[in-house]
C-alpha atoms as a PDB file:
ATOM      1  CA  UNK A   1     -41.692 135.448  65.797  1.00  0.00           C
ATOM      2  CA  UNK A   2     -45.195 134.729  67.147  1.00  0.00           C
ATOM      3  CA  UNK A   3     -48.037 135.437  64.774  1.00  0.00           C
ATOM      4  CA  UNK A   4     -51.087 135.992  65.816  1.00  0.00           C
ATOM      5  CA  UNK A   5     -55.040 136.668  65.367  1.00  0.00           C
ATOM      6  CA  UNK A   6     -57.305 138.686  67.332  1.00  0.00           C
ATOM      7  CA  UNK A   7     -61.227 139.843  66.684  1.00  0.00           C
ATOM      8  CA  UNK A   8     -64.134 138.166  66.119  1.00  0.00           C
ATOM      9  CA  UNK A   9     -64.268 134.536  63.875  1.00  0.00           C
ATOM     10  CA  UNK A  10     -64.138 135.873  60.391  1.00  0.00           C
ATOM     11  CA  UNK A  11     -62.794 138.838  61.108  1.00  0.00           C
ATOM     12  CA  UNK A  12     -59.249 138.002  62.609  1.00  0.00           C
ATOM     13  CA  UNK A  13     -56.698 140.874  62.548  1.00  0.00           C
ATOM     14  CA  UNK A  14     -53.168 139.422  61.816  1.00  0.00           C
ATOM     15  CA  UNK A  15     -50.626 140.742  64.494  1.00  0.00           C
ATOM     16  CA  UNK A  16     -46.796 139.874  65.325  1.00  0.00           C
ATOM     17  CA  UNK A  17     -46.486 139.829  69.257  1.00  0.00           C
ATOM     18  CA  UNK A  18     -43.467 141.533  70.738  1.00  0.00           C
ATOM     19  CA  UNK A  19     -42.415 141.819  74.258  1.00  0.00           C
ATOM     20  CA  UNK A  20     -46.162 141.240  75.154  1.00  0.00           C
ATOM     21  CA  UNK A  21     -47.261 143.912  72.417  1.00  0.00           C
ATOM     22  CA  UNK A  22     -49.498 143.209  69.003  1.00  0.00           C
ATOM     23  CA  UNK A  23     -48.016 144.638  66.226  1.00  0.00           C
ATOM     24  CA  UNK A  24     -50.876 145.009  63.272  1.00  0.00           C
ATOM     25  CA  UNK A  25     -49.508 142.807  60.129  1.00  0.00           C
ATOM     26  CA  UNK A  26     -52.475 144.476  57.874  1.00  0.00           C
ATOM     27  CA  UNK A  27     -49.912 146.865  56.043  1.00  0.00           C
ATOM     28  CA  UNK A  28     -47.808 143.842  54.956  1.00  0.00           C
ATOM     29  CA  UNK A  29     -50.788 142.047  54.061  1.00  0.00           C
ATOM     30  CA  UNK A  30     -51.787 144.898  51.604  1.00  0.00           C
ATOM     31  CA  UNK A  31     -48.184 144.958  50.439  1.00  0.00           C
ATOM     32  CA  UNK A  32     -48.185 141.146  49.399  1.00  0.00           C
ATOM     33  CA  UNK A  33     -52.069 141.270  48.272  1.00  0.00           C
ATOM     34  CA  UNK A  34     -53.111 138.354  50.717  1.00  0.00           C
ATOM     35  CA  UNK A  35     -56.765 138.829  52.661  1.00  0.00           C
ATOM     36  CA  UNK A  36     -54.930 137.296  56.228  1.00  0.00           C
ATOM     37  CA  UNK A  37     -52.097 135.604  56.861  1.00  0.00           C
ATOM     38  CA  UNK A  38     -53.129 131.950  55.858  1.00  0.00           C
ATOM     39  CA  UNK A  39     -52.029 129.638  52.994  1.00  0.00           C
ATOM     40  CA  UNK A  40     -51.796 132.455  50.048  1.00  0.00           C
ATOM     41  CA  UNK A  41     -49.486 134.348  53.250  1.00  0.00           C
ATOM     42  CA  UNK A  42     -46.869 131.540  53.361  1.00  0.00           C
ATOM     43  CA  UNK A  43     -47.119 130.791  49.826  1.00  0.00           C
ATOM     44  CA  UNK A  44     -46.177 134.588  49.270  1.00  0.00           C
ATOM     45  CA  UNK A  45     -43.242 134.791  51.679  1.00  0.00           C
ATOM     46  CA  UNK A  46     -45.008 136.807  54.521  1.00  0.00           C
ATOM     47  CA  UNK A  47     -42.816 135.166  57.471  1.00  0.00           C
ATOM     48  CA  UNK A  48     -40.063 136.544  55.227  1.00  0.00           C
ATOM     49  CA  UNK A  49     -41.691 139.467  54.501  1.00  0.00           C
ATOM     50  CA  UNK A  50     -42.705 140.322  58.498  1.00  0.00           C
ATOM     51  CA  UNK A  51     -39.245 139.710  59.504  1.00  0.00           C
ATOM     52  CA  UNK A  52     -38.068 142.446  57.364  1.00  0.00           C
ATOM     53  CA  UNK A  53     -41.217 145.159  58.460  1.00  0.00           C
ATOM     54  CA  UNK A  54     -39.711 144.405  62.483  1.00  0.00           C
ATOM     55  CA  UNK A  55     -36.370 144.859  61.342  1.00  0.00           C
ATOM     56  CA  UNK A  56     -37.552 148.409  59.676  1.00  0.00           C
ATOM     57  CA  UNK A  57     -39.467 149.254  62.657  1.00  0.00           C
ATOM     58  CA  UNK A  58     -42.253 150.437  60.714  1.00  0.00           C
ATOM     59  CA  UNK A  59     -45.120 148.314  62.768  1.00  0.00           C
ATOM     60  CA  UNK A  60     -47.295 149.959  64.932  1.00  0.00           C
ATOM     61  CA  UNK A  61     -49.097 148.405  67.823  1.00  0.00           C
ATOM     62  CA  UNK A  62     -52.775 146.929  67.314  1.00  0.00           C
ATOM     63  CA  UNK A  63     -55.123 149.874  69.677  1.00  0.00           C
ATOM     64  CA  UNK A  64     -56.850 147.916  71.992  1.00  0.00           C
ATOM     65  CA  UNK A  65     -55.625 144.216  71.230  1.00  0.00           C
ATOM     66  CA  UNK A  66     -55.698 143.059  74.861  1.00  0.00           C
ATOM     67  CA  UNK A  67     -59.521 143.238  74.959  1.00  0.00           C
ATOM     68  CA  UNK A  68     -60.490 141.393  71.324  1.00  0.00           C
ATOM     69  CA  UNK A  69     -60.793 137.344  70.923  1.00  0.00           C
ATOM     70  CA  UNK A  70     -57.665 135.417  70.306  1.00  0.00           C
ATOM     71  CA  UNK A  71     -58.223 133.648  67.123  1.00  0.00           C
ATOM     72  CA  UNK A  72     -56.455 130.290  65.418  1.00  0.00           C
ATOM     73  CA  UNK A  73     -53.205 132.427  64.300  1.00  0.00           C
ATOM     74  CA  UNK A  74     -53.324 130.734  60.300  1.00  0.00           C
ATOM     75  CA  UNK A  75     -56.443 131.649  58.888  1.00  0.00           C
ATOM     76  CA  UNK A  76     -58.482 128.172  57.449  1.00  0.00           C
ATOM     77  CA  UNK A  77     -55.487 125.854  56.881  1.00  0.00           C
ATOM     78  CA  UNK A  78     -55.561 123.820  53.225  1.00  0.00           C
ATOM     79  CA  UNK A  79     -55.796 120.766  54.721  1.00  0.00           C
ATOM     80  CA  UNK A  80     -55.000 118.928  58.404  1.00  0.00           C
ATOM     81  CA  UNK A  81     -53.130 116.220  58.120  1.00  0.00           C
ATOM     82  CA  UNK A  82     -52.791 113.552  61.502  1.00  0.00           C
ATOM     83  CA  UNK A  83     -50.801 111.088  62.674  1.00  0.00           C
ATOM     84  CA  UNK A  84     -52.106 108.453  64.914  1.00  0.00           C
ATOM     85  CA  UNK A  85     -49.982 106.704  67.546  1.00  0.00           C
ATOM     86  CA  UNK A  86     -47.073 108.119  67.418  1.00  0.00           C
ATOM     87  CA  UNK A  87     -46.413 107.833  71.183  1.00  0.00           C
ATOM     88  CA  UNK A  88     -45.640 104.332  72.741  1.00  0.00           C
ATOM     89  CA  UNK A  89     -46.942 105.274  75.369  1.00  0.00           C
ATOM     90  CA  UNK A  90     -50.381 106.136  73.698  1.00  0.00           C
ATOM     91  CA  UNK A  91     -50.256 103.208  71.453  1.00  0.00           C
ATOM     92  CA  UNK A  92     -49.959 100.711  74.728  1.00  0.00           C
ATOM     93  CA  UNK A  93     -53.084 102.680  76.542  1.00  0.00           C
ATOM     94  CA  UNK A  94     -55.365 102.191  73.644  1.00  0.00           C
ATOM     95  CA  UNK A  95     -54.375  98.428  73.395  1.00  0.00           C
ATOM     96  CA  UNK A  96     -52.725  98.485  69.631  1.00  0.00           C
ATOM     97  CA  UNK A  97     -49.330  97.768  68.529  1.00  0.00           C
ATOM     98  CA  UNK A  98     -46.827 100.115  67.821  1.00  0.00           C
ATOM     99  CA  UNK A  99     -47.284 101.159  63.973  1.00  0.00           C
ATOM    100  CA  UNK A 100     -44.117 100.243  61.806  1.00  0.00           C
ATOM    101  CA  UNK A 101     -45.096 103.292  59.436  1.00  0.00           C
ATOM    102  CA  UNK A 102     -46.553 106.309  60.529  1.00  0.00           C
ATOM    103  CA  UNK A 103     -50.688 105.930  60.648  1.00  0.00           C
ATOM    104  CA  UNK A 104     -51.985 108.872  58.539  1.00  0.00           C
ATOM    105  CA  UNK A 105     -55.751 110.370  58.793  1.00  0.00           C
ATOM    106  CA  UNK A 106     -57.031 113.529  57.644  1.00  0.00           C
ATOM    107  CA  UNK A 107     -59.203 116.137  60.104  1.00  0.00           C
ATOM    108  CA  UNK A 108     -61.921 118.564  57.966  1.00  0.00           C
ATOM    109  CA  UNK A 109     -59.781 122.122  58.475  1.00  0.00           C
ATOM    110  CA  UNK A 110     -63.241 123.948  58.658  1.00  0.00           C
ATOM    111  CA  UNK A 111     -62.631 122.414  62.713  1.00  0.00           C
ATOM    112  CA  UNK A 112     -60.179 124.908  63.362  1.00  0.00           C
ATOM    113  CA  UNK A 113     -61.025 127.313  66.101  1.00  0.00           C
ATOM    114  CA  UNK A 114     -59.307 129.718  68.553  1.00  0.00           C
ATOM    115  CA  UNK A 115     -57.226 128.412  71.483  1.00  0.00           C
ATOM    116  CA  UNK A 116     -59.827 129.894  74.210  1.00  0.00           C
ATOM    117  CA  UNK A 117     -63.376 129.044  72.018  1.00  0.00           C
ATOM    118  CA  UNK A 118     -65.629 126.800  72.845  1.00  0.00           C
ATOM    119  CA  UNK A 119     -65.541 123.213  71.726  1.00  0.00           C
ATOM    120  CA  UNK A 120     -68.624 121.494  71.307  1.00  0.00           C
ATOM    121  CA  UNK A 121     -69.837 117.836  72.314  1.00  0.00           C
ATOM    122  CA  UNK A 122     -71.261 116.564  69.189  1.00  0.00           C
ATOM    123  CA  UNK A 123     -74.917 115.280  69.287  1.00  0.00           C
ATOM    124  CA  UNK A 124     -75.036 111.603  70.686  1.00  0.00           C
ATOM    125  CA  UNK A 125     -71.757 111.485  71.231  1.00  0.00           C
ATOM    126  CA  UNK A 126     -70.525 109.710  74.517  1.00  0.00           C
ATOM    127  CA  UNK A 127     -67.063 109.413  74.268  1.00  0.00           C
ATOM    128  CA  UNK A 128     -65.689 112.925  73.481  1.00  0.00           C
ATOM    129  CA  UNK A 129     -61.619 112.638  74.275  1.00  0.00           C
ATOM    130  CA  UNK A 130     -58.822 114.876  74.489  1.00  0.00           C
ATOM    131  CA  UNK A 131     -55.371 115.148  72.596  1.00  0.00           C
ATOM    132  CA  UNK A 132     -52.693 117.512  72.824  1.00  0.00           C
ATOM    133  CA  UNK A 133     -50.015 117.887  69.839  1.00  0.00           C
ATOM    134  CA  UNK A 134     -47.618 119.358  68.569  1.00  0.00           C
ATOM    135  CA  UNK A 135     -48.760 121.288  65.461  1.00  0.00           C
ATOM    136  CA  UNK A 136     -46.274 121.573  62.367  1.00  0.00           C
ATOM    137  CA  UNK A 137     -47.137 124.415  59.592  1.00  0.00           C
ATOM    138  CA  UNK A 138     -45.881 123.833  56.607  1.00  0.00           C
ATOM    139  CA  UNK A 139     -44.022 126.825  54.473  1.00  0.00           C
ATOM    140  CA  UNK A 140     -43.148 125.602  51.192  1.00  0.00           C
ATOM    141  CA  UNK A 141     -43.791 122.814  49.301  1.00  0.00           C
ATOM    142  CA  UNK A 142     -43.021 119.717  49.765  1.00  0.00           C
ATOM    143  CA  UNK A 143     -43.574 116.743  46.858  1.00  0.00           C
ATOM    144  CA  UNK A 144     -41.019 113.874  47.214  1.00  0.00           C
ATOM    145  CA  UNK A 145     -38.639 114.941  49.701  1.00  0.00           C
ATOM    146  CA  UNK A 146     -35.797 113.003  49.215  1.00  0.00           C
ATOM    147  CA  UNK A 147     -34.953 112.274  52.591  1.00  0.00           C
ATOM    148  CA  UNK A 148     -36.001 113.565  56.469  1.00  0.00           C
ATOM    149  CA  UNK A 149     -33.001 116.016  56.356  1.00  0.00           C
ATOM    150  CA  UNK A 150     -34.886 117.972  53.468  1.00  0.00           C
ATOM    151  CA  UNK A 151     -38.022 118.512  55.985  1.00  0.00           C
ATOM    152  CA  UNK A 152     -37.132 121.705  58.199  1.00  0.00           C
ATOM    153  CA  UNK A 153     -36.915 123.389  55.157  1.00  0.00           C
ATOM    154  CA  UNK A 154     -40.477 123.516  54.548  1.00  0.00           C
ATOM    155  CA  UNK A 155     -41.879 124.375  57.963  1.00  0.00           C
ATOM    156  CA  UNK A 156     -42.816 127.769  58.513  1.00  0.00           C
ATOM    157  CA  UNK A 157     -43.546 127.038  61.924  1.00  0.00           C
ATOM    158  CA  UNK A 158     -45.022 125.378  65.323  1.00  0.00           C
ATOM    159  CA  UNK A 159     -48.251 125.431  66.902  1.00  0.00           C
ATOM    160  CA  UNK A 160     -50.745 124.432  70.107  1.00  0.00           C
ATOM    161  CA  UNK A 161     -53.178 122.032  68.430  1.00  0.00           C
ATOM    162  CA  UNK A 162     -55.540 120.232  70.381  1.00  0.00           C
ATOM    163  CA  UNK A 163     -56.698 117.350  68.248  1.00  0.00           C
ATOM    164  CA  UNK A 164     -60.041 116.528  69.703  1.00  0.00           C
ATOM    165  CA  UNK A 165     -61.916 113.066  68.946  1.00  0.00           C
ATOM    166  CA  UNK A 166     -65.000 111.531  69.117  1.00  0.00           C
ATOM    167  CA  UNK A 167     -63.888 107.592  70.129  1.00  0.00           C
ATOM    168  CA  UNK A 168     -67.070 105.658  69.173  1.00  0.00           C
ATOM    169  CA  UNK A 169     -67.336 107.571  66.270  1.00  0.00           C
ATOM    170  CA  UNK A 170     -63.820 106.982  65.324  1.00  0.00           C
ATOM    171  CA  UNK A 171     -63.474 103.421  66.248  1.00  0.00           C
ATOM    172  CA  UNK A 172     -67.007 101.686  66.254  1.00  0.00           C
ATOM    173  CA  UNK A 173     -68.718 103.516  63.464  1.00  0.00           C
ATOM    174  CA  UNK A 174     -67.256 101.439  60.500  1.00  0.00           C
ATOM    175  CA  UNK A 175     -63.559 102.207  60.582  1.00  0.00           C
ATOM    176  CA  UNK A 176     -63.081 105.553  59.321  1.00  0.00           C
ATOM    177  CA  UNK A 177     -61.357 107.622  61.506  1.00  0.00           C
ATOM    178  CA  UNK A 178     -62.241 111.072  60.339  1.00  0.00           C
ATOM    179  CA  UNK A 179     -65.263 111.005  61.562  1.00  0.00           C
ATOM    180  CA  UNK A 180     -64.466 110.740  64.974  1.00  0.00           C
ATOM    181  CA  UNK A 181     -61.583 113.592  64.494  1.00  0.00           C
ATOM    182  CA  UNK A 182     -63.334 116.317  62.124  1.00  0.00           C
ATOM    183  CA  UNK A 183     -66.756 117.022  64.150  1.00  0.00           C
ATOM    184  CA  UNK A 184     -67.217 121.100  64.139  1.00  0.00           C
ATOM    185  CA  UNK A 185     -64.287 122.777  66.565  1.00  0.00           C
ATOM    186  CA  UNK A 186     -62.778 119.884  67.285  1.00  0.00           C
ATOM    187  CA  UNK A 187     -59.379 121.490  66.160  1.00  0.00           C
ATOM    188  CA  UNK A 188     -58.143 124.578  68.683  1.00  0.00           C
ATOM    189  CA  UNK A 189     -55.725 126.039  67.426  1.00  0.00           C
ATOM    190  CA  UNK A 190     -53.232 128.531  69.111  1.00  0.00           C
ATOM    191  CA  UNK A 191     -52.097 130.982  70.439  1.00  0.00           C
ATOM    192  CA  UNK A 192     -49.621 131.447  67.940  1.00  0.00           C
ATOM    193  CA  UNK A 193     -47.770 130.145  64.894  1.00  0.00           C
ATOM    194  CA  UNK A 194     -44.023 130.183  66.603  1.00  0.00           C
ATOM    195  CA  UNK A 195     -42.042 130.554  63.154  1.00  0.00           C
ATOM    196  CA  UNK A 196     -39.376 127.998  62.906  1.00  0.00           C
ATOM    197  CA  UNK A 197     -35.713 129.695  64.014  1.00  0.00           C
ATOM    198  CA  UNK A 198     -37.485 130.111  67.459  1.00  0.00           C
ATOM    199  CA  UNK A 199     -37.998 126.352  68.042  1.00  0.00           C
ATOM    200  CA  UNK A 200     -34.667 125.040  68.147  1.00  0.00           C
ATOM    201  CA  UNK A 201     -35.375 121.418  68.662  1.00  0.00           C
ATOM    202  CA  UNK A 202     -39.286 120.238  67.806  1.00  0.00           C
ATOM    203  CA  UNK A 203     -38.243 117.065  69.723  1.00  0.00           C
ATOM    204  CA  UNK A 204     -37.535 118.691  72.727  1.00  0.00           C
ATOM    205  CA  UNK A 205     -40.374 120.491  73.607  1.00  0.00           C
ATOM    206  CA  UNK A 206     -42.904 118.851  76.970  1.00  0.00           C
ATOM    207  CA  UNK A 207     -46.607 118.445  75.755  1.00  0.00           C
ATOM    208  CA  UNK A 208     -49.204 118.981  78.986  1.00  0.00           C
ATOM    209  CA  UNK A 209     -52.509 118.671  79.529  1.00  0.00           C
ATOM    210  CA  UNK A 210     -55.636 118.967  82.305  1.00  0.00           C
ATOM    211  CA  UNK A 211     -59.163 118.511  82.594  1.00  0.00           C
ATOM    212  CA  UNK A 212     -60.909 120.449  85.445  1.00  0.00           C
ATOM    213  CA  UNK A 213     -57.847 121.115  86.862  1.00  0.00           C
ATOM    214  CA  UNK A 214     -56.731 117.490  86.857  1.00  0.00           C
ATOM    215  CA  UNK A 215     -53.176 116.937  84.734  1.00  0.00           C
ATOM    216  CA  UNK A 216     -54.006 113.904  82.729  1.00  0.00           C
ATOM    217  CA  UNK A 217     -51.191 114.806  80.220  1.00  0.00           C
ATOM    218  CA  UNK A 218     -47.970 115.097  80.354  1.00  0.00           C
ATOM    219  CA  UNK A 219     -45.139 114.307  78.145  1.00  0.00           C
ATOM    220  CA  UNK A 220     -42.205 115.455  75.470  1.00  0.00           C
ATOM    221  CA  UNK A 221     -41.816 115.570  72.080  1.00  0.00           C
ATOM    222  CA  UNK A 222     -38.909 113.471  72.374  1.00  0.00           C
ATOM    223  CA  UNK A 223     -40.999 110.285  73.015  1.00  0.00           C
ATOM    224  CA  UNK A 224     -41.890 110.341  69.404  1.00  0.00           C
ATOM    225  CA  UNK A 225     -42.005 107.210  67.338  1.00  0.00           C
ATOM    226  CA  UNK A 226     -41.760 109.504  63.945  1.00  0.00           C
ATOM    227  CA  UNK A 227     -40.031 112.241  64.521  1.00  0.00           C
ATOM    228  CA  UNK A 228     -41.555 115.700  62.548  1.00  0.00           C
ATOM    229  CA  UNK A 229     -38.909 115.485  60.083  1.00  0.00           C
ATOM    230  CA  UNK A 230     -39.698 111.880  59.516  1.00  0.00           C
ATOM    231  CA  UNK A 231     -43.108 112.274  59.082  1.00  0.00           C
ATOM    232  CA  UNK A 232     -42.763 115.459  56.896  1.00  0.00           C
ATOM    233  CA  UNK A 233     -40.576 113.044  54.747  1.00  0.00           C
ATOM    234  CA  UNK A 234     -42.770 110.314  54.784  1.00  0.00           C
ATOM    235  CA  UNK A 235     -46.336 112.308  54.247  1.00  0.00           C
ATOM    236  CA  UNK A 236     -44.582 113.801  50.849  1.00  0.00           C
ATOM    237  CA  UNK A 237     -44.673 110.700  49.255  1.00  0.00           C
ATOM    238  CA  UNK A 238     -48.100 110.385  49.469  1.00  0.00           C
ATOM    239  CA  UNK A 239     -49.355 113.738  49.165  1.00  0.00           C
ATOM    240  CA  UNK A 240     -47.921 116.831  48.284  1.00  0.00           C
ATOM    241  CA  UNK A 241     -47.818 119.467  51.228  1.00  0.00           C
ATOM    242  CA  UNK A 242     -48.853 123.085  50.723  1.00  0.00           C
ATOM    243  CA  UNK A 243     -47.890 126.318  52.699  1.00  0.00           C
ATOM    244  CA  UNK A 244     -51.002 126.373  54.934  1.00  0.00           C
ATOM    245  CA  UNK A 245     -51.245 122.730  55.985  1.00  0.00           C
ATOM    246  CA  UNK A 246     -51.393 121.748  59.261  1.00  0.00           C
ATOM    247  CA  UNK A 247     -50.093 118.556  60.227  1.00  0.00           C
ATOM    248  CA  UNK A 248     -51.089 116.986  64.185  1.00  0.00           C
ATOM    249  CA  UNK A 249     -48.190 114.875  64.963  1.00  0.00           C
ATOM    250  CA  UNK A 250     -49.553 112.886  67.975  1.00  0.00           C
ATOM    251  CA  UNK A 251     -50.398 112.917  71.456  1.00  0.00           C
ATOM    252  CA  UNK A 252     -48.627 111.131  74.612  1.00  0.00           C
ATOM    253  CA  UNK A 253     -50.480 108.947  77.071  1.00  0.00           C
ATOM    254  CA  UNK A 254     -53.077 110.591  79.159  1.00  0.00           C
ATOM    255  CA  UNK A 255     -55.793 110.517  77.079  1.00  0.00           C
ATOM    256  CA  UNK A 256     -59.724 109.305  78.336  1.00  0.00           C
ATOM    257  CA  UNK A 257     -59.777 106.417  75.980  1.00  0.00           C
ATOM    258  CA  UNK A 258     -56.780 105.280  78.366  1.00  0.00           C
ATOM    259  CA  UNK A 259     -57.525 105.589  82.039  1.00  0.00           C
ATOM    260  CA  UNK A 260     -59.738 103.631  84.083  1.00  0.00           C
ATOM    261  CA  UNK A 261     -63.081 104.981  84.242  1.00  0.00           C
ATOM    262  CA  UNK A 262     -62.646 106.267  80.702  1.00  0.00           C
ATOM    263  CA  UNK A 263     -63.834 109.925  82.095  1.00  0.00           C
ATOM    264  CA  UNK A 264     -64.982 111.726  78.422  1.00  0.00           C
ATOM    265  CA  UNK A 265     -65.384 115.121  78.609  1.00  0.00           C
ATOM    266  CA  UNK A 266     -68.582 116.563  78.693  1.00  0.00           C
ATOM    267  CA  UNK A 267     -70.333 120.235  78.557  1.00  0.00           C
ATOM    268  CA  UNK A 268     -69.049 122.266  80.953  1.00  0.00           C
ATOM    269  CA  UNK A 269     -65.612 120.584  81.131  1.00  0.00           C
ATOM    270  CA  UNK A 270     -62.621 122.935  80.734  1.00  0.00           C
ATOM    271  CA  UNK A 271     -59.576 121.711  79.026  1.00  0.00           C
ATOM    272  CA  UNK A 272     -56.359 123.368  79.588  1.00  0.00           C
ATOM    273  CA  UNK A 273     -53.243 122.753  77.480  1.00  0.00           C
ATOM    274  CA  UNK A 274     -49.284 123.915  77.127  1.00  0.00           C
ATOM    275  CA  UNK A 275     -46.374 123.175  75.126  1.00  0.00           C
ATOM    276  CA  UNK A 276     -43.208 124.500  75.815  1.00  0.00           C
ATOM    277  CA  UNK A 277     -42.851 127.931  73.999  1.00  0.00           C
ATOM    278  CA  UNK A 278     -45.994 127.678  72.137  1.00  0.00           C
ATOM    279  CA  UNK A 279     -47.918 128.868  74.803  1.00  0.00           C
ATOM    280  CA  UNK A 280     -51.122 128.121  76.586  1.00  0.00           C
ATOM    281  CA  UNK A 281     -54.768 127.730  75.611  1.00  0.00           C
ATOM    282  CA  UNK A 282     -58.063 126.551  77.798  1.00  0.00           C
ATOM    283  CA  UNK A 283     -61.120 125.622  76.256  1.00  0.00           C
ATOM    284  CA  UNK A 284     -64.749 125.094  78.167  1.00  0.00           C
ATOM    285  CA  UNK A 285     -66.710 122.540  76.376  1.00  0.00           C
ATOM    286  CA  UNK A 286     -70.291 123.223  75.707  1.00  0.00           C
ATOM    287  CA  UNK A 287     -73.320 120.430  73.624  1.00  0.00           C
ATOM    288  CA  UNK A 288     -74.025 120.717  70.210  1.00  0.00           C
END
C-alpha cells in the first residue's frame, strides 16, 4: 500500500493511493480514534486496519485530491533517528574512515515537510548540502532485538527522505552534528509511506539524485555498510524504537561536501530525488 497526505500543512487528509486514485483513510481513522495517521496510527494497527477497509471495498475516493498539496505521508514522526556514513563511497568523499559501528545522530522531527515544499537556506549558512536516503518507519516496538533477523518485523514501512544538512554547522560549529541536520525543513519527506510487503528487498532498491537538472546522485541500497536490519538491530540497544520513528539510513556519494567546487545549494536551487518504488519528490530551495 502507499499512504498518503494531501491539503494544506496541518491539515493533511490521510489517503491510500490505488491505481493512481486517493482513497480517503478518515473513516478508519474515526474507527481507531487516531487524529491522522502518525505514531498513535501505527501504534493502533492502522496499516492492518487499512488493509482490511481495501479488502471490504468500502473506501471512497478523496473529491478533488489531484489539485491539494502533497504532504509528508506520517504525520510529525516521534523522533528521526540518522545514520552517518553508511556508504563507502560517501565515507571516502568526505575524507573519514569507514565507521566499524554504525554512527548514530538524531534530526529535530518538527523538520519534516512535504516531498514538493520548499526547503529553506538557513540564515548565514554557506554550505547547505544534499542527501538522499532511504527512509525506514518503524511499526512496532522495538527494545533489545535480539538479533538483525528480528528487525523486519517492526517496520511498517519505506519512505523518500531527503536528509538535508548544513556542513559548517555540522562539522565546524563544535562537533555536534544535529545542528547542521535539524535546521527548519530540512527533512522532505515523501510521497508515500510504501508499507513493508511491497518492498521486497530494502537493499535492492537505486537511490538518485539532481540539482538543477544535474544528476549528482546515484546509487543502491545494496552499497550499504549497515544494512536496515542491522541498524534496526543495533539502534535497539540504545534506544527503544516507537511506531512513528523515522530512521535516515544514509546517503551514497554525490553529495556537495564531495565534489570539486563544493557547489552548496542555494535559493532558487531545485532538488530532485527518486528511489526505486518510493517515488519521486522535487524541492525548490528558498532563504530563511
Amino acid at each position: 500500500m502507499k499512504l498518503a497526505r494531501l491539503g494544506t500543512r496541518g491539515a493533511e487528509i490521510p489517503t491510500v493511493l490505488v491505481d493512481g486514485t486517493h482513497l480517503d483513510l478518515r473513516p478508519v481513522l474515526a474507527e481507531l480514534g487516531v487524529a491522522d495517521t502518525g505514531p498513535a496510527f501505527l501504534a493502533a494497527g492502522g496499516v492492518e486496519r487499512v488493509a482490511a477497509a481495501l479488502a471490504a471495498g468500502t473506501l471512497t475516493p478523496l473529491e478533488g485530491a489531484e489539485d491539494l498539496r502533497v504532504g509528508a505521508p506520517l504525520a510529525r514522526p516521534g523522533k528521526v533517528v540518522c545514520i552517518g556514513l553508511n556508504y563507502a563511497d560517501h565515507a571516502a568523499e568526505g575524507g573519514m574512515a569507514i565507521p566499524a559501528e554504525p554512527v548514530v545522530f538524531m534530526k529535530d522531527p518538527s523538520t519534516v515537510v512535504g516531498p514538493f515544499d520548499e526547503v529553506l537556506v538557513p540564515r548565514g549558512s554557506t554550505k547547505t548540502d544534499w542527501e538522499v536516503e532511504l527512509g525506514v518507519v518503524i511499526g512496532a516496538t522495538a527494545r533489545y532485538l535480539d538479533s538483525p533477523a528480528d528487525a523486519r518485523a517492526c517496520v511498517a514501512g519505506y519512505v523518500l527522505s531527503h536528509d538535508v544538512s548544513e556542513r559548517e554547522f555540522q562539522l565546524e560549529r563544535g562537533g555536534q552534528w544535529d545542528k547542521g541536520k535539524s535546521c527548519e525543513t530540512f527533512n522532505p519527506l515523501g510521497p508515500w509511506l510504501v508499507t513493508a510487503e511491497e518492498v521486497v528487498d530494502p537493499q535492492d532498491l537505486r537511490l538518485s539524485l539532481s540539482v538543477n537538472g544535474a544528476k549528482r546522485q546515484d546509487g543502491t541500497t545494496a552499497d550499504m555498510i549497515f544494512s536496515v536490519d542491522h541498524v534496526l538491530w543495533y539502534l535497539s540497544q540504545f534506544m527503544v524504537l516507537e511506531p512513528g520513528d523515522v530512521i535516515n539510513t544514509g546517503t551514497p556519494a554525490g553529495v556537495a561536501l564531495g565534489i570539486e567546487g563544493n557547489p552548496y545549494l542555494r535559493a532558487g536551487d531545485v532538488v530532485e530525488l527518486e528511489i526505486t518504488g518510493l517515488g519521486q519528490a522535487r524541492q525548490t530551495f528558498g532563504q530563511a
